[in-house]
N, C-alpha and C. Protein backbone atom coordinates (compact mmCIF):
# COMPACT_ATOMS: atom_id res chain seq x y z
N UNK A 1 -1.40 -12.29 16.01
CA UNK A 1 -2.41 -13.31 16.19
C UNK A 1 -3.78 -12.70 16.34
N UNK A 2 -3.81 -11.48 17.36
CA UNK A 2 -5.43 -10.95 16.48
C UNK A 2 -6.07 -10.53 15.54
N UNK A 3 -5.14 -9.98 14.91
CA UNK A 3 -5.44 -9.68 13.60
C UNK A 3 -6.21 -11.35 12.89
N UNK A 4 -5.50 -12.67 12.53
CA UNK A 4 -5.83 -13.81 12.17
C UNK A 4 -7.31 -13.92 13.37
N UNK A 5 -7.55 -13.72 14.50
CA UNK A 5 -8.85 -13.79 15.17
C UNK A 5 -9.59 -13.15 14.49
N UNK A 6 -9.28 -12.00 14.35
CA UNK A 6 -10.30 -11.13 13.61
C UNK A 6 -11.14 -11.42 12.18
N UNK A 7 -9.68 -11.91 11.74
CA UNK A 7 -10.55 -12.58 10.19
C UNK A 7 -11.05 -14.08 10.72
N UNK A 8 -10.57 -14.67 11.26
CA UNK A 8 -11.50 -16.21 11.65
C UNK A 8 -12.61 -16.01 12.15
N UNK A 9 -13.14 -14.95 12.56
CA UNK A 9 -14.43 -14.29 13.13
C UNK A 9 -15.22 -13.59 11.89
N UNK A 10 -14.67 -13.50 10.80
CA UNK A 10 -15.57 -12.75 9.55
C UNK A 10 -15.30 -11.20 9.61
N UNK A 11 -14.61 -10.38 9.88
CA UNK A 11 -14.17 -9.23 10.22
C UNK A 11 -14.41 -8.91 8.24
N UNK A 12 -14.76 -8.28 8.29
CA UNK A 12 -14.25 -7.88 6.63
C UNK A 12 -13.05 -7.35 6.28
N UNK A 13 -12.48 -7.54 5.08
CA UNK A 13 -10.75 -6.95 5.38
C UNK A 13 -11.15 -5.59 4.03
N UNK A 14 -12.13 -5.67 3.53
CA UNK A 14 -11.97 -3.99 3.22
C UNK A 14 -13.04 -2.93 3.54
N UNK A 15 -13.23 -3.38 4.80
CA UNK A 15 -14.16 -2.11 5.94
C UNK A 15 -13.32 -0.90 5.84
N UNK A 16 -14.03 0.04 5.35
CA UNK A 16 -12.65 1.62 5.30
C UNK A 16 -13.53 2.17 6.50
N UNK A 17 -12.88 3.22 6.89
CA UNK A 17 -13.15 4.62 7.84
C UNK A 17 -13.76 5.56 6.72
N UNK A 18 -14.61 6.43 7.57
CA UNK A 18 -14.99 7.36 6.71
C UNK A 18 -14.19 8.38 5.96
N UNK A 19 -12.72 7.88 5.91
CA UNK A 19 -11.97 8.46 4.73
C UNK A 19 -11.31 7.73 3.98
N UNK A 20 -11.86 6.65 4.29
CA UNK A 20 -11.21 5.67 2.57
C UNK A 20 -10.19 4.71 3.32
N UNK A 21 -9.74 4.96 4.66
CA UNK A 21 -8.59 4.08 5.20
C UNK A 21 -9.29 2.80 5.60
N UNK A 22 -8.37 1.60 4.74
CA UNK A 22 -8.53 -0.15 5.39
C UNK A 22 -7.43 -0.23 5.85
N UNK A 23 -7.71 -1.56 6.85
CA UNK A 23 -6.56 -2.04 7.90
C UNK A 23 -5.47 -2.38 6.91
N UNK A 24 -5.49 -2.42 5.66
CA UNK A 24 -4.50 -2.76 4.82
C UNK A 24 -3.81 -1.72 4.46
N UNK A 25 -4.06 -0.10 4.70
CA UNK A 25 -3.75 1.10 4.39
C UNK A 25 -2.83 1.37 6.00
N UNK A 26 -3.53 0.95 6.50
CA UNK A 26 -2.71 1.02 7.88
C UNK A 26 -1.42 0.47 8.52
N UNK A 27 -1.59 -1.28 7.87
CA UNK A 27 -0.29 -1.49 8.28
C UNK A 27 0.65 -1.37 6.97
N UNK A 28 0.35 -0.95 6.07
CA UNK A 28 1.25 -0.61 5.14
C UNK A 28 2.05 0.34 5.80
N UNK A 29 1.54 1.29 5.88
CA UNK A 29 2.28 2.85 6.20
C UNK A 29 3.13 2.72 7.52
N UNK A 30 2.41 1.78 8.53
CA UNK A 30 3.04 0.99 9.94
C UNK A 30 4.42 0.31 9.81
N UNK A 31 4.49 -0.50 8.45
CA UNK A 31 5.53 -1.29 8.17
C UNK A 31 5.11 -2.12 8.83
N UNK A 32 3.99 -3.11 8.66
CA UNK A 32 3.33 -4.57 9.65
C UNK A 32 3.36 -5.78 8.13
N UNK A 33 4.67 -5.66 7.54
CA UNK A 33 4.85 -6.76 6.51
C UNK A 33 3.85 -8.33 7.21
N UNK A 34 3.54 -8.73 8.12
CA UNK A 34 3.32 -9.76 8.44
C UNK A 34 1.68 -9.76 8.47
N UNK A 35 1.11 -8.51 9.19
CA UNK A 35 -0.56 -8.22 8.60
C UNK A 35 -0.57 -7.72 7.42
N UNK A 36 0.28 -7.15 6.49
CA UNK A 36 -0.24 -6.97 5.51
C UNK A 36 -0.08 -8.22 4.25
N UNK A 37 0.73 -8.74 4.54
CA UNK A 37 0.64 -10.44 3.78
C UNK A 37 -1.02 -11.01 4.52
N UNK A 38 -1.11 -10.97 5.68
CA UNK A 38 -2.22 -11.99 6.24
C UNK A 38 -3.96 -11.16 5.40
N UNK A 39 -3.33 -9.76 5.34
CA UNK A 39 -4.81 -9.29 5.36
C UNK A 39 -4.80 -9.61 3.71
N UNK A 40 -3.87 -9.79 2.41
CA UNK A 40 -4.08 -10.01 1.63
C UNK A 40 -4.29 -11.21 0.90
N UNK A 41 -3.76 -12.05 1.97
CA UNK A 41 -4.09 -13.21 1.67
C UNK A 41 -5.82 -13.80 2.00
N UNK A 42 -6.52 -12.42 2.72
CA UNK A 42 -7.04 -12.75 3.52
C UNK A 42 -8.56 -12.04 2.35
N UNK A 43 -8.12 -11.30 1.03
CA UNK A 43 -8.88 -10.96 -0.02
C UNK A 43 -8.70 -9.31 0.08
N UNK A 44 -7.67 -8.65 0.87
CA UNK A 44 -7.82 -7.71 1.04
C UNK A 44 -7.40 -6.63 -0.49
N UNK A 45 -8.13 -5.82 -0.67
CA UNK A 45 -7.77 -5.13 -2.29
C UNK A 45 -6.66 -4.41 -2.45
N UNK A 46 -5.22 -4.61 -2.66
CA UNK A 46 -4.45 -3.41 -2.58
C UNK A 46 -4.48 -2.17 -3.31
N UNK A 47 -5.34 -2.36 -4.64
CA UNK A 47 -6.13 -1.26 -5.35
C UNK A 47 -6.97 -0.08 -4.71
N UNK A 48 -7.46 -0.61 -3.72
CA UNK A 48 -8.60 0.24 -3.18
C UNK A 48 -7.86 1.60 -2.42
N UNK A 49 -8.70 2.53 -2.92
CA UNK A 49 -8.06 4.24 -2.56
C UNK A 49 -8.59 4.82 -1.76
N UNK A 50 -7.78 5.52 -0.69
CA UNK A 50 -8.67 6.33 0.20
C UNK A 50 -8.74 7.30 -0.10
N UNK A 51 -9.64 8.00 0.51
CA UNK A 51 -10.04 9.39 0.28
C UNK A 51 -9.38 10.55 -0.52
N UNK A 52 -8.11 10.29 -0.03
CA UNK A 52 -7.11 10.73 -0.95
C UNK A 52 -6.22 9.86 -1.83
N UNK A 53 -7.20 8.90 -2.58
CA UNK A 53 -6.55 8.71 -3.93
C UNK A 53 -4.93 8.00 -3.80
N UNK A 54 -4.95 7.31 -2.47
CA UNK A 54 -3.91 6.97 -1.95
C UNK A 54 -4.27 5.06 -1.82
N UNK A 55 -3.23 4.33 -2.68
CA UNK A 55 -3.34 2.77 -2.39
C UNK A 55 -2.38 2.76 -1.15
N UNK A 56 -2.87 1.49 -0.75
CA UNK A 56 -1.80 0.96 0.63
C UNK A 56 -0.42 1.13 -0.29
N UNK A 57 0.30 0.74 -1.46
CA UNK A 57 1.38 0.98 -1.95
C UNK A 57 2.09 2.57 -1.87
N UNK A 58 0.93 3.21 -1.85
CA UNK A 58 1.19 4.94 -2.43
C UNK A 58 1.35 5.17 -0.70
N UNK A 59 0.61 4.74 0.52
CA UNK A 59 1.31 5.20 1.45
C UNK A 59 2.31 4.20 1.84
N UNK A 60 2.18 3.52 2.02
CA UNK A 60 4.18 2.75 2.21
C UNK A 60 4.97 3.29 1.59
N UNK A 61 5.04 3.87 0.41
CA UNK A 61 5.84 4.53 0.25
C UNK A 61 6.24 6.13 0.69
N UNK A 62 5.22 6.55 0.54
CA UNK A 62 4.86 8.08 1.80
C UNK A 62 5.91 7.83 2.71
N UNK A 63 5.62 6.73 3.59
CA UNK A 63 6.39 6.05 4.65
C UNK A 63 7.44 5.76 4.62
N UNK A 64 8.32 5.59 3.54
CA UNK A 64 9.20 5.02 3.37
C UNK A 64 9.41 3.30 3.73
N UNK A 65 8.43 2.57 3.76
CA UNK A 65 8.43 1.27 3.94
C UNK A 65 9.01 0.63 2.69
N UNK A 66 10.47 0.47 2.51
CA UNK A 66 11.08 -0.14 1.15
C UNK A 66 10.38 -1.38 1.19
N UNK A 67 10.69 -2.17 2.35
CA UNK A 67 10.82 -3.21 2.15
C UNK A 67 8.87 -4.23 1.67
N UNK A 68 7.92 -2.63 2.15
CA UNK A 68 6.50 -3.07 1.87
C UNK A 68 6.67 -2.88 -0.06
N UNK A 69 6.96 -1.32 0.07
CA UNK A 69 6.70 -1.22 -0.99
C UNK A 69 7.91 -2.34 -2.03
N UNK A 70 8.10 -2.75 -1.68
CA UNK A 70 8.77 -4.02 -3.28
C UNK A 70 7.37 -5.09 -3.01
N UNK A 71 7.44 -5.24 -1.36
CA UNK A 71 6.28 -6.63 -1.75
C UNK A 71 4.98 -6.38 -2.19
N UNK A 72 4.45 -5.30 -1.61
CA UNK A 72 3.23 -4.59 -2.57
C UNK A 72 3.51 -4.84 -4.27
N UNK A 73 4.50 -4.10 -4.85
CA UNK A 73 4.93 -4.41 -6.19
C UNK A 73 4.70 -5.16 -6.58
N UNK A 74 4.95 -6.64 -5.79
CA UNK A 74 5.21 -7.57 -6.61
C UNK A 74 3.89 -8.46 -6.34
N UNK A 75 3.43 -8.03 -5.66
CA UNK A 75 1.48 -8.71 -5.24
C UNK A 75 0.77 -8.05 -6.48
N UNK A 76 0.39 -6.48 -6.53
CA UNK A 76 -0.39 -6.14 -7.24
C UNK A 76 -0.21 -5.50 -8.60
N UNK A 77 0.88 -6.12 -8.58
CA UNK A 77 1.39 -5.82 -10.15
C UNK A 77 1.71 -4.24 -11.17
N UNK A 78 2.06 -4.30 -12.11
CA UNK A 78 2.16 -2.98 -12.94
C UNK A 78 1.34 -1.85 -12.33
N UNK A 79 -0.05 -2.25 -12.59
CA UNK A 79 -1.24 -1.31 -12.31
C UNK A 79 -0.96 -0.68 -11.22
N UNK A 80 -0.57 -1.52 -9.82
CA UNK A 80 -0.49 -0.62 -9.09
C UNK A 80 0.29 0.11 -8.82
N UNK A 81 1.41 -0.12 -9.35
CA UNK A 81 3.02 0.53 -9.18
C UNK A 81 2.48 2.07 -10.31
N UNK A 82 2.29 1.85 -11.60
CA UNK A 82 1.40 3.06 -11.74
C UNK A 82 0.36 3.96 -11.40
N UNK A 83 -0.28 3.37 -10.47
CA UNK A 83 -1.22 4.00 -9.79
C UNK A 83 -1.06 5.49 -9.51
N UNK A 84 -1.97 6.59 -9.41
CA UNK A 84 -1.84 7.82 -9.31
C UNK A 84 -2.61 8.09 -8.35
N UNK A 85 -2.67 9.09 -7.56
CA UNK A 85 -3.19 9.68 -6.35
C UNK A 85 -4.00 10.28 -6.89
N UNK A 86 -5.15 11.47 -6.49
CA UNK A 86 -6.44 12.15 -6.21
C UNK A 86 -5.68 13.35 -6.81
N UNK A 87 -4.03 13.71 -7.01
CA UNK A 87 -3.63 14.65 -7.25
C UNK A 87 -2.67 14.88 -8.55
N UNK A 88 -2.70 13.30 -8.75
CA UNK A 88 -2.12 12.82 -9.90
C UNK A 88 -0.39 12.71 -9.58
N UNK A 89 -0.32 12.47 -8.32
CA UNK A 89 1.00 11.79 -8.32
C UNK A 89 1.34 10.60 -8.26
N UNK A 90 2.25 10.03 -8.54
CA UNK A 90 2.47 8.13 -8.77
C UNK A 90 3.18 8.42 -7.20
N UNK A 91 3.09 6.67 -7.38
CA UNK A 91 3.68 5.84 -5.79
C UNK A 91 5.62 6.95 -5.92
N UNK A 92 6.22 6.73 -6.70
CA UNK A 92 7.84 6.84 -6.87
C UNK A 92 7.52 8.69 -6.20
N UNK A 93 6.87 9.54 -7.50
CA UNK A 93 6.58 10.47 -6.82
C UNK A 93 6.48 10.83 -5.26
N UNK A 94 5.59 10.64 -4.70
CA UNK A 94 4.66 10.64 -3.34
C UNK A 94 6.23 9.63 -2.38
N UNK A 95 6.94 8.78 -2.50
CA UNK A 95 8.26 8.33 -2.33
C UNK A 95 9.41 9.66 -1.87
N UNK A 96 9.58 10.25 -3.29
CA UNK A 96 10.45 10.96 -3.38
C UNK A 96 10.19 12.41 -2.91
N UNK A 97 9.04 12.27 -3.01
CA UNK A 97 8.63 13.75 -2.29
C UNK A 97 8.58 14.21 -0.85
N UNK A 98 8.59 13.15 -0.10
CA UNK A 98 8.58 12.58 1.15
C UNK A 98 9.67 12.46 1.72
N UNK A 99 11.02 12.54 0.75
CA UNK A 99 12.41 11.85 1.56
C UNK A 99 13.37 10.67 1.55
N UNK A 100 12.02 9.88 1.12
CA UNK A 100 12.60 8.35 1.06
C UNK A 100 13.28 8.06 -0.29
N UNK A 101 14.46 7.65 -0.33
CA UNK A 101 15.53 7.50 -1.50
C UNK A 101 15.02 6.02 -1.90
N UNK A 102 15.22 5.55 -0.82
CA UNK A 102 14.97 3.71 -2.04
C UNK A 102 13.90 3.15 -2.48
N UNK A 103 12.56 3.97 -1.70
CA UNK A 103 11.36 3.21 -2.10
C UNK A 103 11.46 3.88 -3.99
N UNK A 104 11.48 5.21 -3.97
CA UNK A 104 11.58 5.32 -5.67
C UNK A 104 12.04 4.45 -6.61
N UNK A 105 13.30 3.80 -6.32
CA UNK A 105 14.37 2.81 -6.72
C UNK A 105 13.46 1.82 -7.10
N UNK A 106 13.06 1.34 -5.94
CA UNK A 106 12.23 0.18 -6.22
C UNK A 106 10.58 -0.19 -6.95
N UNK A 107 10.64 1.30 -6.73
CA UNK A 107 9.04 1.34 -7.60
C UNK A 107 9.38 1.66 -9.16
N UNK A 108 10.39 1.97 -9.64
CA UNK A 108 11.15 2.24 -10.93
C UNK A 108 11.42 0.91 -11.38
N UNK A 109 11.88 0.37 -10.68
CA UNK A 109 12.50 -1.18 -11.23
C UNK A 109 11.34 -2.25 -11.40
N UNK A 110 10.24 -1.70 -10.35
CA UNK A 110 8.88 -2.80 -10.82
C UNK A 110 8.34 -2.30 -11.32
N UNK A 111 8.67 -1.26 -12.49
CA UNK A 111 7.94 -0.58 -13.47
C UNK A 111 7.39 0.66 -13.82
N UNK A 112 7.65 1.54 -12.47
CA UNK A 112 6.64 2.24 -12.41
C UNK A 112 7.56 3.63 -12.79
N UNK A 113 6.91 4.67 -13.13
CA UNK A 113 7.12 6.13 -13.63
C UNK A 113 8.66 5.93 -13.27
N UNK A 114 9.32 7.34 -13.26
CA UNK A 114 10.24 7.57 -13.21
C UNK A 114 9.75 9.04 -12.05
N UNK A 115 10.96 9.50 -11.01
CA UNK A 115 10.52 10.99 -10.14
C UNK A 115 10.75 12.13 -11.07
């Protein structure tokens, strides 16, 4: 519920830190499925990269957040499931490199690269 205060107050939802991180980069990687639906509903960009060339999709999956990364998928479409990092790794990559077995799965099946 503060989070929804925050935006009923005009909060901007893609204010970054001086390294590229939005509150939408944050609860991705958190696993906060419930702010990150609100903050996107709320105009938040899931495109937008931090510093390191990282979408809220590319760290949920870092994270292993399966269950973000399908709904990310299926919000911001192809583009972002291809999306590449600052280092030129995709979301499945940056997934699999990390540990996490199913977020790859699922970023494969909504299109994206192969590990």
């Amino acid at each position: 519920w503060a989070l929804e205060l925050l935006l009923a107050a005009g909060c901007d939802v893609g204010s970054a830190s001086k390294d590229g991180w939005t509150a939408l980069h944050w609860a991705s990687m958190l696993g906060h499925k419930g702010s990150v639906a609100c903050l996107m509903e709320a105009g938040a960009d899931a495109h937008t990269k931090n510093g390191a060339g990282k979408t809220s999709l590319a760290v949920a999956a870092m994270a292993g957040q399966s269950e973000l990364v399908k709904y990310l998928a299926e919000k911001g479409g192809q583009g972002l499931v291809l999306a590449v990092d600052s280092e030129g790794r995709s979301c499945a990559n940056l997934a699999a490199q990390n540990g996490h077995a199913e977020a790859p799965g699922v970023l494969i099946e909504a299109g994206g690269m192969s590990c």
